[in-house]
C-alpha atoms as a PDB file:
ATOM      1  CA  UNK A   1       0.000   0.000   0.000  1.00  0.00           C
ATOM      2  CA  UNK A   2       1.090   3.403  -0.379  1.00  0.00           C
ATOM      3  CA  UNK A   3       3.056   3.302   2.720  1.00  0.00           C
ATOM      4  CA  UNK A   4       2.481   6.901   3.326  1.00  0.00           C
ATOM      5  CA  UNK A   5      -0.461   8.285   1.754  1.00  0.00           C
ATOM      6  CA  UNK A   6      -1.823   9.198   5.046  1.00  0.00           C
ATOM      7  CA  UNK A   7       0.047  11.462   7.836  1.00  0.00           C
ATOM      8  CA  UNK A   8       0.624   8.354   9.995  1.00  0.00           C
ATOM      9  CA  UNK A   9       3.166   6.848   7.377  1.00  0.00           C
ATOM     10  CA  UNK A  10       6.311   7.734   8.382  1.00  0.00           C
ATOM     11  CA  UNK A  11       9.713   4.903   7.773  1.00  0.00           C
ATOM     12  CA  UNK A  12      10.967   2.370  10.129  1.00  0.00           C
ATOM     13  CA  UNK A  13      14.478   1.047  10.335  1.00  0.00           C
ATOM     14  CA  UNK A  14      15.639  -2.395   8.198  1.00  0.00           C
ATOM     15  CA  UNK A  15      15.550  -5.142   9.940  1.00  0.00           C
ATOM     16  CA  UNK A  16      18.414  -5.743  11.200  1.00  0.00           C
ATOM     17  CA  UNK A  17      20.403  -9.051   9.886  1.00  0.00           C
ATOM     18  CA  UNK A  18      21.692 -10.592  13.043  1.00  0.00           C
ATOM     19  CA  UNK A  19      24.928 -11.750  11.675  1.00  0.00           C
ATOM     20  CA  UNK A  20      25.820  -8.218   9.874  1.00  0.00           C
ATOM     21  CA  UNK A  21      24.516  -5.850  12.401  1.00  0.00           C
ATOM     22  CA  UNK A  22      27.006  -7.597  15.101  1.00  0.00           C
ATOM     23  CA  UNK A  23      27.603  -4.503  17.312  1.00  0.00           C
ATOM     24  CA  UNK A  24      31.250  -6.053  18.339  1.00  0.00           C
ATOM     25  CA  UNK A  25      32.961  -5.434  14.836  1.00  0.00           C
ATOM     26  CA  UNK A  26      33.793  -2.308  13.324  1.00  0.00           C
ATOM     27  CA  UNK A  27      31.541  -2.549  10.148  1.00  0.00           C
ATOM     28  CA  UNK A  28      28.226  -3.329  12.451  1.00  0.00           C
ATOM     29  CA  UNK A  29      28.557  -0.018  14.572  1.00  0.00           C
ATOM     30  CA  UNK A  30      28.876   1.875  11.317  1.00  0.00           C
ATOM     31  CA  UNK A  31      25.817  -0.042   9.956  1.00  0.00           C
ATOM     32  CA  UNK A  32      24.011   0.725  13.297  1.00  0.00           C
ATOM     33  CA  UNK A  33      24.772   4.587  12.736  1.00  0.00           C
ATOM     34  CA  UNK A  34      23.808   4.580   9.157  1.00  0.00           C
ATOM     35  CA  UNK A  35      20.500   2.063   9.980  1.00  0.00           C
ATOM     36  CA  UNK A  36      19.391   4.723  12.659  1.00  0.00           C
ATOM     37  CA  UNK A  37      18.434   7.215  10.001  1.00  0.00           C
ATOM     38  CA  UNK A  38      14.764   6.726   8.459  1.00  0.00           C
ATOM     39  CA  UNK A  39      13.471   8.560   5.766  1.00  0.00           C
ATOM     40  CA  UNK A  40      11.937  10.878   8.258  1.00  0.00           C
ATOM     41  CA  UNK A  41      15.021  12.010   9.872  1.00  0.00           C
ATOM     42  CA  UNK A  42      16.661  15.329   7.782  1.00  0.00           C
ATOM     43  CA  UNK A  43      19.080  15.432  10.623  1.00  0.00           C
ATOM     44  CA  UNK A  44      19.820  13.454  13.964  1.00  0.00           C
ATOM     45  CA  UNK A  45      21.375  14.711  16.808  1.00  0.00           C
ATOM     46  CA  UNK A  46      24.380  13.078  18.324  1.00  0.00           C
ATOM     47  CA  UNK A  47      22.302  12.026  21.096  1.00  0.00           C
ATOM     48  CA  UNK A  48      19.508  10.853  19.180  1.00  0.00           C
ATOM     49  CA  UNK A  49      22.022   8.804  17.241  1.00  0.00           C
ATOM     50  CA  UNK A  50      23.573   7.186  21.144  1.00  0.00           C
ATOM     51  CA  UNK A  51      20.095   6.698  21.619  1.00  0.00           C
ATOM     52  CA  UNK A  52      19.204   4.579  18.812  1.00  0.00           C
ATOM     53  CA  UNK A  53      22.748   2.487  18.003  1.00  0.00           C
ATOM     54  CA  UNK A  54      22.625   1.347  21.821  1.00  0.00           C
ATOM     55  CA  UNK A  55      26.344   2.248  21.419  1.00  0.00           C
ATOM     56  CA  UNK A  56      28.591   4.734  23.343  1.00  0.00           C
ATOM     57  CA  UNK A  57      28.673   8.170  23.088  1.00  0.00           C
ATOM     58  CA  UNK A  58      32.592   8.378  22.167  1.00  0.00           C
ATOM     59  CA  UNK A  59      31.941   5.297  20.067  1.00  0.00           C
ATOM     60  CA  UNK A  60      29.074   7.434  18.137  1.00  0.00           C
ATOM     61  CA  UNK A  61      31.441  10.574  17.305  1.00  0.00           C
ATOM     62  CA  UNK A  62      34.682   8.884  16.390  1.00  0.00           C
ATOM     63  CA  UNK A  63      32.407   7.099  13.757  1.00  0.00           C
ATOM     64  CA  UNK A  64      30.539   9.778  12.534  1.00  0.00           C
ATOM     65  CA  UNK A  65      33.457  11.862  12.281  1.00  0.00           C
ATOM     66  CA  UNK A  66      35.314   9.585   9.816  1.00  0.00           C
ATOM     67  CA  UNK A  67      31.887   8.857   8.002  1.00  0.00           C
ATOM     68  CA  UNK A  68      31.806  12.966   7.439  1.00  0.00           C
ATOM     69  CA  UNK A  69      35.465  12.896   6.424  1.00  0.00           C
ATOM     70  CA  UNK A  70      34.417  10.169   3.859  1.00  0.00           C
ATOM     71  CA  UNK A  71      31.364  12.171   2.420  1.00  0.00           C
ATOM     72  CA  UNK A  72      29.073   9.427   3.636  1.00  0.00           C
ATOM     73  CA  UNK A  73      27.853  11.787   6.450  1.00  0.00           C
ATOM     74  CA  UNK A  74      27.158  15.297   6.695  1.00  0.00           C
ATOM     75  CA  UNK A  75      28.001  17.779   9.853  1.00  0.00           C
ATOM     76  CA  UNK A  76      24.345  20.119  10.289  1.00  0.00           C
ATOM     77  CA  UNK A  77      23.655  22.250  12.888  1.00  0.00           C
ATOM     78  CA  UNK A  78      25.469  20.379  15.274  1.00  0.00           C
ATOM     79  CA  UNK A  79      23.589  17.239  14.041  1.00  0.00           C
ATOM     80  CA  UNK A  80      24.332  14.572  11.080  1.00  0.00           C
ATOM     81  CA  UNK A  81      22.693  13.771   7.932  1.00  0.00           C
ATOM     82  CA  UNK A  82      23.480  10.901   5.383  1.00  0.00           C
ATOM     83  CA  UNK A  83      25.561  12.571   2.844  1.00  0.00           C
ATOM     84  CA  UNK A  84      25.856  12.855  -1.094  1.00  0.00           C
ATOM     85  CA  UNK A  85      28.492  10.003  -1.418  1.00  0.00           C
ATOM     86  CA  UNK A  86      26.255   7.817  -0.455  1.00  0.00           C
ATOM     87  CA  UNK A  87      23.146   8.791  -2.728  1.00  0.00           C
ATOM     88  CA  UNK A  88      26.232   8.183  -5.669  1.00  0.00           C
ATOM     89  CA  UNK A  89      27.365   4.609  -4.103  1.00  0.00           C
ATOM     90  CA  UNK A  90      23.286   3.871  -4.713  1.00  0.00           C
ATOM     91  CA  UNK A  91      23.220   4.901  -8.146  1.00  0.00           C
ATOM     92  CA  UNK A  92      26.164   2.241  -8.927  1.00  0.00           C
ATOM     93  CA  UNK A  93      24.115  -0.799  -7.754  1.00  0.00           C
ATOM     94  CA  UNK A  94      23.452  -3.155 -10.535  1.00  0.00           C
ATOM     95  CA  UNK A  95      20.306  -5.064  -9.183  1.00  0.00           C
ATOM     96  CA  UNK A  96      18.106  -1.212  -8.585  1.00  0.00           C
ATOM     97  CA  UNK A  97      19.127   0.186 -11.264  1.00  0.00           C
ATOM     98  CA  UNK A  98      19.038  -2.162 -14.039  1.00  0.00           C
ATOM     99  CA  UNK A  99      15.300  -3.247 -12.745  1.00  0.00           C
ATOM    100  CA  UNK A 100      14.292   0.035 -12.523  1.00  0.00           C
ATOM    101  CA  UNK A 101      16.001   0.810 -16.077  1.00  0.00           C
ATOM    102  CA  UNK A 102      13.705  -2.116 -17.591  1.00  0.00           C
ATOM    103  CA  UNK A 103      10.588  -1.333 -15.494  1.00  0.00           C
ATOM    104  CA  UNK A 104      10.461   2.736 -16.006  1.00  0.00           C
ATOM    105  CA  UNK A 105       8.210   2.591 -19.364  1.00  0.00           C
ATOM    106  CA  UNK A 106       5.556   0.211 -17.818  1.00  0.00           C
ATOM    107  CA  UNK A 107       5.564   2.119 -14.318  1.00  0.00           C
ATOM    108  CA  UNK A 108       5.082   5.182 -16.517  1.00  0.00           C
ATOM    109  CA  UNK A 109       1.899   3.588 -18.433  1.00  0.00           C
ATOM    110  CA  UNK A 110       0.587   2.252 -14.987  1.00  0.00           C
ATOM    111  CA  UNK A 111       0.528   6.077 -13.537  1.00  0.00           C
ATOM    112  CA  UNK A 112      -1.145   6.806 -16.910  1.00  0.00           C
ATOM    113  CA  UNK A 113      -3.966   4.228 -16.831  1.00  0.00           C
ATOM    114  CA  UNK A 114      -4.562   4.159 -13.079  1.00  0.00           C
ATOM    115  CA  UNK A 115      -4.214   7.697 -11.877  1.00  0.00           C
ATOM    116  CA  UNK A 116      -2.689   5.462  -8.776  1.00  0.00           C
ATOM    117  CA  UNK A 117       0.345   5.746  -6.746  1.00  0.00           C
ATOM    118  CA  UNK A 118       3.034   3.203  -8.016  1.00  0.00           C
ATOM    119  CA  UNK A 119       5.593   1.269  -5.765  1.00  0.00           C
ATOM    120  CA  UNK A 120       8.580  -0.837  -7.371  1.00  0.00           C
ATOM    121  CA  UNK A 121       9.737  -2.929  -4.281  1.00  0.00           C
ATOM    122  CA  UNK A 122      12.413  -5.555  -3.794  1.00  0.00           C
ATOM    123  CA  UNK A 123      12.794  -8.306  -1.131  1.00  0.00           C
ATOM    124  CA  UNK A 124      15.159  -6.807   1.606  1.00  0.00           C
ATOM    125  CA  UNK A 125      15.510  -9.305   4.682  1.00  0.00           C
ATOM    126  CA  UNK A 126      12.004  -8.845   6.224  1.00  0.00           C
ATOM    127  CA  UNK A 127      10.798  -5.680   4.486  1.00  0.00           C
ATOM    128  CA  UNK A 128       9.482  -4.260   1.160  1.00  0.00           C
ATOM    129  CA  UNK A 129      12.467  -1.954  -0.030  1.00  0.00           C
ATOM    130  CA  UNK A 130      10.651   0.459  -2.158  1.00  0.00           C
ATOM    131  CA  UNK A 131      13.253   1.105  -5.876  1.00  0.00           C
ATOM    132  CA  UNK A 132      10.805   3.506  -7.398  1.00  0.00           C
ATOM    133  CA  UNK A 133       7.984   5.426  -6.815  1.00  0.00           C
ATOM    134  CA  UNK A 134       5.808   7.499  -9.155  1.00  0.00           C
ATOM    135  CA  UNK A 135       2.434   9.369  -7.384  1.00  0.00           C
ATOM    136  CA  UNK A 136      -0.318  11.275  -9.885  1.00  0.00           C
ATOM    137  CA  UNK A 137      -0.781  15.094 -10.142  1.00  0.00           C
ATOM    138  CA  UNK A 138      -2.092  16.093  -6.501  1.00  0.00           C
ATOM    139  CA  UNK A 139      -1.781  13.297  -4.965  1.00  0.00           C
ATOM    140  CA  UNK A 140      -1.234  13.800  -1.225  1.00  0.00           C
ATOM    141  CA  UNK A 141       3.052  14.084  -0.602  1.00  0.00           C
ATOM    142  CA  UNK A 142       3.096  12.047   2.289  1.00  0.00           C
ATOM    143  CA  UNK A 143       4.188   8.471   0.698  1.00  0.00           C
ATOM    144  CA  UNK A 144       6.992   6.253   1.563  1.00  0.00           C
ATOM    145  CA  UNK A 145       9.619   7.558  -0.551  1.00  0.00           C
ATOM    146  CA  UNK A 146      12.387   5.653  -2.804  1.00  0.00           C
ATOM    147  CA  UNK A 147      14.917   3.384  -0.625  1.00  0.00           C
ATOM    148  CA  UNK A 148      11.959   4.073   2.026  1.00  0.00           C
ATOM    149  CA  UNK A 149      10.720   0.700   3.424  1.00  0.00           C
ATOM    150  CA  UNK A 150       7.497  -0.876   3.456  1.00  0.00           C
ATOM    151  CA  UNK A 151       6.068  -3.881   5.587  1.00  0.00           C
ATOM    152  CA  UNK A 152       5.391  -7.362   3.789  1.00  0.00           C
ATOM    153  CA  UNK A 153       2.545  -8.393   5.929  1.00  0.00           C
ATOM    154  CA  UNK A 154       0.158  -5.530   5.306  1.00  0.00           C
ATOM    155  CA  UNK A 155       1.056  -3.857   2.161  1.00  0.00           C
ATOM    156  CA  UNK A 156       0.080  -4.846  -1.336  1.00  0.00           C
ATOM    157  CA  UNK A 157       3.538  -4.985  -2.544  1.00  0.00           C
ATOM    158  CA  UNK A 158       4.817  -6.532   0.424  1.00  0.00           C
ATOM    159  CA  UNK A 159       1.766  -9.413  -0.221  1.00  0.00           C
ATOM    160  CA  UNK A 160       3.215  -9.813  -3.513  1.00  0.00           C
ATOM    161  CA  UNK A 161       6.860  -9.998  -2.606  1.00  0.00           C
ATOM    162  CA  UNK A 162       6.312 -12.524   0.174  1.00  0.00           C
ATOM    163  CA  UNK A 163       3.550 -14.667  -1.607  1.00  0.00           C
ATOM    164  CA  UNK A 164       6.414 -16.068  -3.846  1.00  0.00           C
ATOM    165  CA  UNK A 165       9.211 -15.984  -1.580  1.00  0.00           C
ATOM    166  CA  UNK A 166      10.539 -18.927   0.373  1.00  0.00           C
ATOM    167  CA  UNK A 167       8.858 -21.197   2.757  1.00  0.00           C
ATOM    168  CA  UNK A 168      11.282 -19.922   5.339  1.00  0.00           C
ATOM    169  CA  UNK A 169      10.788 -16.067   4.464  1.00  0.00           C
ATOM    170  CA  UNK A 170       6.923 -16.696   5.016  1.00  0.00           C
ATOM    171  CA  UNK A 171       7.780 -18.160   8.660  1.00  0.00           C
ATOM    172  CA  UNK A 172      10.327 -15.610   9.823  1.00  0.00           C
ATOM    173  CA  UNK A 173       7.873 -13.287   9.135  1.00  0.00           C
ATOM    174  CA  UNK A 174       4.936 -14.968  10.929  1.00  0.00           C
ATOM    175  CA  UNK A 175       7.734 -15.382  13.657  1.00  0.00           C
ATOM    176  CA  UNK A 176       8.436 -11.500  14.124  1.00  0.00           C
ATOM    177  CA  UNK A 177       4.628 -11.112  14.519  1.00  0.00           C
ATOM    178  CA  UNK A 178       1.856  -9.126  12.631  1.00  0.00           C
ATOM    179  CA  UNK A 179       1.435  -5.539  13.688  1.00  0.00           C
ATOM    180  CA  UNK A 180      -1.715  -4.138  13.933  1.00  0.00           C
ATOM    181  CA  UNK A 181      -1.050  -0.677  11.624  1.00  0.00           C
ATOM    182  CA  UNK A 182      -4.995   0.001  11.420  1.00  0.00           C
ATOM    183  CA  UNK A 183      -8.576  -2.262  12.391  1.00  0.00           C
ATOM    184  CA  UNK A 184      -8.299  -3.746   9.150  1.00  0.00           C
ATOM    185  CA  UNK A 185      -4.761  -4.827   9.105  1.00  0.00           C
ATOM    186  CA  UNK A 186      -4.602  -9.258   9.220  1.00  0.00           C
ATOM    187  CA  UNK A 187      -2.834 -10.298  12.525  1.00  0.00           C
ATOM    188  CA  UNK A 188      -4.057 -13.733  12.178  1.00  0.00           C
ATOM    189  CA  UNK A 189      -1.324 -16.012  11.273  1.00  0.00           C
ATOM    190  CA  UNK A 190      -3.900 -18.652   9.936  1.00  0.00           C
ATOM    191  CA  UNK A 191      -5.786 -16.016   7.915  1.00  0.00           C
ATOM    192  CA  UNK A 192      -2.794 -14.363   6.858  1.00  0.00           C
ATOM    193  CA  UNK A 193      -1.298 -17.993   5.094  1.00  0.00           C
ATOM    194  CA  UNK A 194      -4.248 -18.141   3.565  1.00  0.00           C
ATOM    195  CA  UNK A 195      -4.023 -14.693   1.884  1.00  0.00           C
ATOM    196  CA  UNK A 196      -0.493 -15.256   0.596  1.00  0.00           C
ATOM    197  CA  UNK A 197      -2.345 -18.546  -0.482  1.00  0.00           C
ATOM    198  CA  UNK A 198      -4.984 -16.876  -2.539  1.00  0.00           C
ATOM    199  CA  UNK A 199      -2.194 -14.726  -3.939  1.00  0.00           C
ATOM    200  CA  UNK A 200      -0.512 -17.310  -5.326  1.00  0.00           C
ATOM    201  CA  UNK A 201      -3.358 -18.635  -6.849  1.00  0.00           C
ATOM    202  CA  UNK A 202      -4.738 -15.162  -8.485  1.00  0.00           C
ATOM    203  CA  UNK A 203      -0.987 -13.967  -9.444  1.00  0.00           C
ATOM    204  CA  UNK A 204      -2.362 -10.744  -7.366  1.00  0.00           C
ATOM    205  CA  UNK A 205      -2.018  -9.357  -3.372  1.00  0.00           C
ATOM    206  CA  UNK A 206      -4.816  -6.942  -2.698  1.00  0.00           C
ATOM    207  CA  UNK A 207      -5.017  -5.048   0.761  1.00  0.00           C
ATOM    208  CA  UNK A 208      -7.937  -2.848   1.608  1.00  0.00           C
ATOM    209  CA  UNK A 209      -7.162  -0.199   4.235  1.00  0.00           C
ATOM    210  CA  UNK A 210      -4.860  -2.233   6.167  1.00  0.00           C
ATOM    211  CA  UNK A 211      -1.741   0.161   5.983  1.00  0.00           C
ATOM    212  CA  UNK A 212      -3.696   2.970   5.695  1.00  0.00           C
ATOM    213  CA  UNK A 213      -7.209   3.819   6.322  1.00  0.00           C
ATOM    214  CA  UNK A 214      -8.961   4.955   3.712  1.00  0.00           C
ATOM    215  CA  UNK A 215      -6.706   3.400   0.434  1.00  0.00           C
ATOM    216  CA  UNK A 216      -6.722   0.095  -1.128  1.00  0.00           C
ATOM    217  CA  UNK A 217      -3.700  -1.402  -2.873  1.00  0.00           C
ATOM    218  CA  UNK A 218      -2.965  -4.607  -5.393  1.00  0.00           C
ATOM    219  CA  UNK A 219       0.353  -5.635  -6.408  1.00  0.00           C
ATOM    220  CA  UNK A 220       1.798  -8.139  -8.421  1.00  0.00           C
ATOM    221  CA  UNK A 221       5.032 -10.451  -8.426  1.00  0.00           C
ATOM    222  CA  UNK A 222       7.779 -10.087 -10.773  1.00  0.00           C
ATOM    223  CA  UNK A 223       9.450 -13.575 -10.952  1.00  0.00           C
ATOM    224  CA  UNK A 224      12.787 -14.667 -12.121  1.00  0.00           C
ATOM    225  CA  UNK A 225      13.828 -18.049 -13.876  1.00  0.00           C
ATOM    226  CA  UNK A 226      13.444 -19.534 -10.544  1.00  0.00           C
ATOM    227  CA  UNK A 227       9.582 -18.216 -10.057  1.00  0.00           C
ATOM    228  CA  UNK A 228      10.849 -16.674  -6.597  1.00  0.00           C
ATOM    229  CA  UNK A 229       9.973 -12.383  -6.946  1.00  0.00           C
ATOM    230  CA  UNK A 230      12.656 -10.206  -8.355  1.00  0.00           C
ATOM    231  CA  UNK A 231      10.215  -7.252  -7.416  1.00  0.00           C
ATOM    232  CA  UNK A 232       6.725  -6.409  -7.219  1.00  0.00           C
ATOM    233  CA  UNK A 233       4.580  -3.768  -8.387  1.00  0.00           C
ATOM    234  CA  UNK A 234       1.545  -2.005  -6.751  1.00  0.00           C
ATOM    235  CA  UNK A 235      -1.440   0.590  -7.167  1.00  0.00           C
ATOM    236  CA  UNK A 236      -2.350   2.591  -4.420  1.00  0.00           C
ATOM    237  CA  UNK A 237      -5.605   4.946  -4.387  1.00  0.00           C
ATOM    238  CA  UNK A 238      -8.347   6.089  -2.272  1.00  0.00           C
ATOM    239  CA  UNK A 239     -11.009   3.879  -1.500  1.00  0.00           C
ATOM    240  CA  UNK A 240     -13.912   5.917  -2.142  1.00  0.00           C
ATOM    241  CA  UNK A 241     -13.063   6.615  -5.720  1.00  0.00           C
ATOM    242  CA  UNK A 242     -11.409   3.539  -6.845  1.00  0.00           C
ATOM    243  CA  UNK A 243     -12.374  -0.469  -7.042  1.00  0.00           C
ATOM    244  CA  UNK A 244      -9.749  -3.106  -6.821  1.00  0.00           C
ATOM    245  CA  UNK A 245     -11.334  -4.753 -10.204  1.00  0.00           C
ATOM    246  CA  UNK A 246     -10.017  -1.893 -12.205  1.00  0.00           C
ATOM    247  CA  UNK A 247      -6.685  -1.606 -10.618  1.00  0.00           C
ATOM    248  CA  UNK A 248      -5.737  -5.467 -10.833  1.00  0.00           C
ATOM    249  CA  UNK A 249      -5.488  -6.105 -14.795  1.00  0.00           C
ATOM    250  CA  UNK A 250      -3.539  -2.986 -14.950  1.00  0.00           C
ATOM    251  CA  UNK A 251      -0.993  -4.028 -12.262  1.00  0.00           C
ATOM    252  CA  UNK A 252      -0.917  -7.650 -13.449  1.00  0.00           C
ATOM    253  CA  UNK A 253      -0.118  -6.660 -16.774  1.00  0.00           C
ATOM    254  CA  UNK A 254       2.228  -3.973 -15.934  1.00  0.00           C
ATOM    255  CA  UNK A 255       4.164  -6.562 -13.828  1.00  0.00           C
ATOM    256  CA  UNK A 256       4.106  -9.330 -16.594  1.00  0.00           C
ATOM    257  CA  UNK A 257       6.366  -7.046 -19.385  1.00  0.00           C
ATOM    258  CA  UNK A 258       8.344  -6.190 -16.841  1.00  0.00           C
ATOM    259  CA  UNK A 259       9.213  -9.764 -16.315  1.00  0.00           C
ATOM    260  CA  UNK A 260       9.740 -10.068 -20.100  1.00  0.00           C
ATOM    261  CA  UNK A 261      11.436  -6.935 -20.184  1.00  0.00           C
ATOM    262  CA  UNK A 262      14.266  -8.266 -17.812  1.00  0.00           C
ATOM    263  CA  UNK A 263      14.027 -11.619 -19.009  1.00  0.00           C
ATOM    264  CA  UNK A 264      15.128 -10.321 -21.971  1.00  0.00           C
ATOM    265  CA  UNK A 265      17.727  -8.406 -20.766  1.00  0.00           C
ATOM    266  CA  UNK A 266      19.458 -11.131 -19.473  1.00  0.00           C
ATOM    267  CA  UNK A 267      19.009 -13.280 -22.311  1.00  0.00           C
END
């Protein structure tokens, strides 16, 4: 679902991986620092930045000031931001940018036909890492933004993604729980399999007001030679203007020549 097409949105951390974020070794305390900024956060404080790393204070600043000397943070108003070095490390990444090189024409057509908000998401350990995002002419501003992250178990795209994943993805999921994110939102493990069952079937995930009250979402897998989900596309748009019938060919068939489009590519 849009993740943020109401007020409420707002990003949450990764998960954390519990192997890489390992606190102990150099490279997981400068993961913690860099995981502790959301898309939310234009700056954090030094304090803010103890506060979330669980690490120590001296700790914090002798990382943050070798990140700044490296370009990958930023010093503001006695605060930190992520800097530009890291927005051009991004860009290099073969897997975002050549999917979002071969999905960019059919994204653009999906806007076009559905006057909905469009997510590209990957598979990121237990989230929806959103690639892309395109939102129609006055659309509210509030939406999860690109490298924002999304959850699997109540979002469209998220559906989509985890429908097709592995056996194992589906129960470390379950295991981490369902958060309730509005009345409508599944928290029923049993009901919840048997969503991600019907997906499977229908080649579609559809959520209605579960992220977000007031806006229903379908998304679609986009599978690779193995059948497991390269990405997913979704539809977002208010409820009271739009029915999931009419958004669901146009997602399905945006996300099939996609899927040919990379297939293609790699061919």
């Amino acid at each position: 679902m849009p993740a943020s097409a109401a007020p409420s949105g707002g990003s949450s951390p990764r998960s954390r991986d519990p192997v890489r974020g390992d606190l102990r070794s150099v490279v997981g305390k400068i993961e913690a620092i860099l995981d502790a900024f959301t898309a939310d956060d234009q700056r954090l404080s030094l304090a803010e930045l103890v506060r979330r790393t669980d690490l120590p204070k001296t700790t914090v600043h002798r990382i943050c000031h070798v990140l700044a000397a490296a370009g990958m943070l930023e010093r503001i108003d006695g605060g930190y931001r992520l800097g530009l070095r890291l927005f051009e490390l991004g860009q290099l990444v073969p897997r975002q940018r050549i999917l979002r090189e071969a999905a960019q024409p059919y994204l653009q057509e999906l806007l076009h036909q559905s006057k909905a908000m469009i997510h590209l998401a990957i598979l990121d350990g237990l989230d929806a890492l959103v690639i892309e995002r395109l939102s129609p002419y006055r659309q509210p501003t509030r939406h999860t933004q690109v490298a924002g992250r999304m959850p699997l178990h109540c979002t469209a795209v998220g559906k989509a993604l985890l429908a097709f994943a592995s056996p194992a993805t589906v129960t470390d999921v379950l295991r981490e729980g369902l958060p309730r994110r509005t009345p409508h939102t599944i928290t029923s493990a049993l009901h919840f399999t048997r969503a991600l069952e019907r997906a499977r079937q229908e080649g579609v995930a559809t959520e209605v007001e579960e992220m977000h009250v007031g806006y229903l979402a379908v998304g679609a897998p986009i599978l690779n030679a193995e059948s497991l989900p390269a990405a997913a596309v979704s539809a977002t748009a208010p409820l009271h203007n739009t029915r999931i019938e009419h958004l669901t060919g146009l997602v399905q068939d945006a996300a099939t020549r996609i899927q040919s489009a990379l297939r293609a590519g790699s061919g």
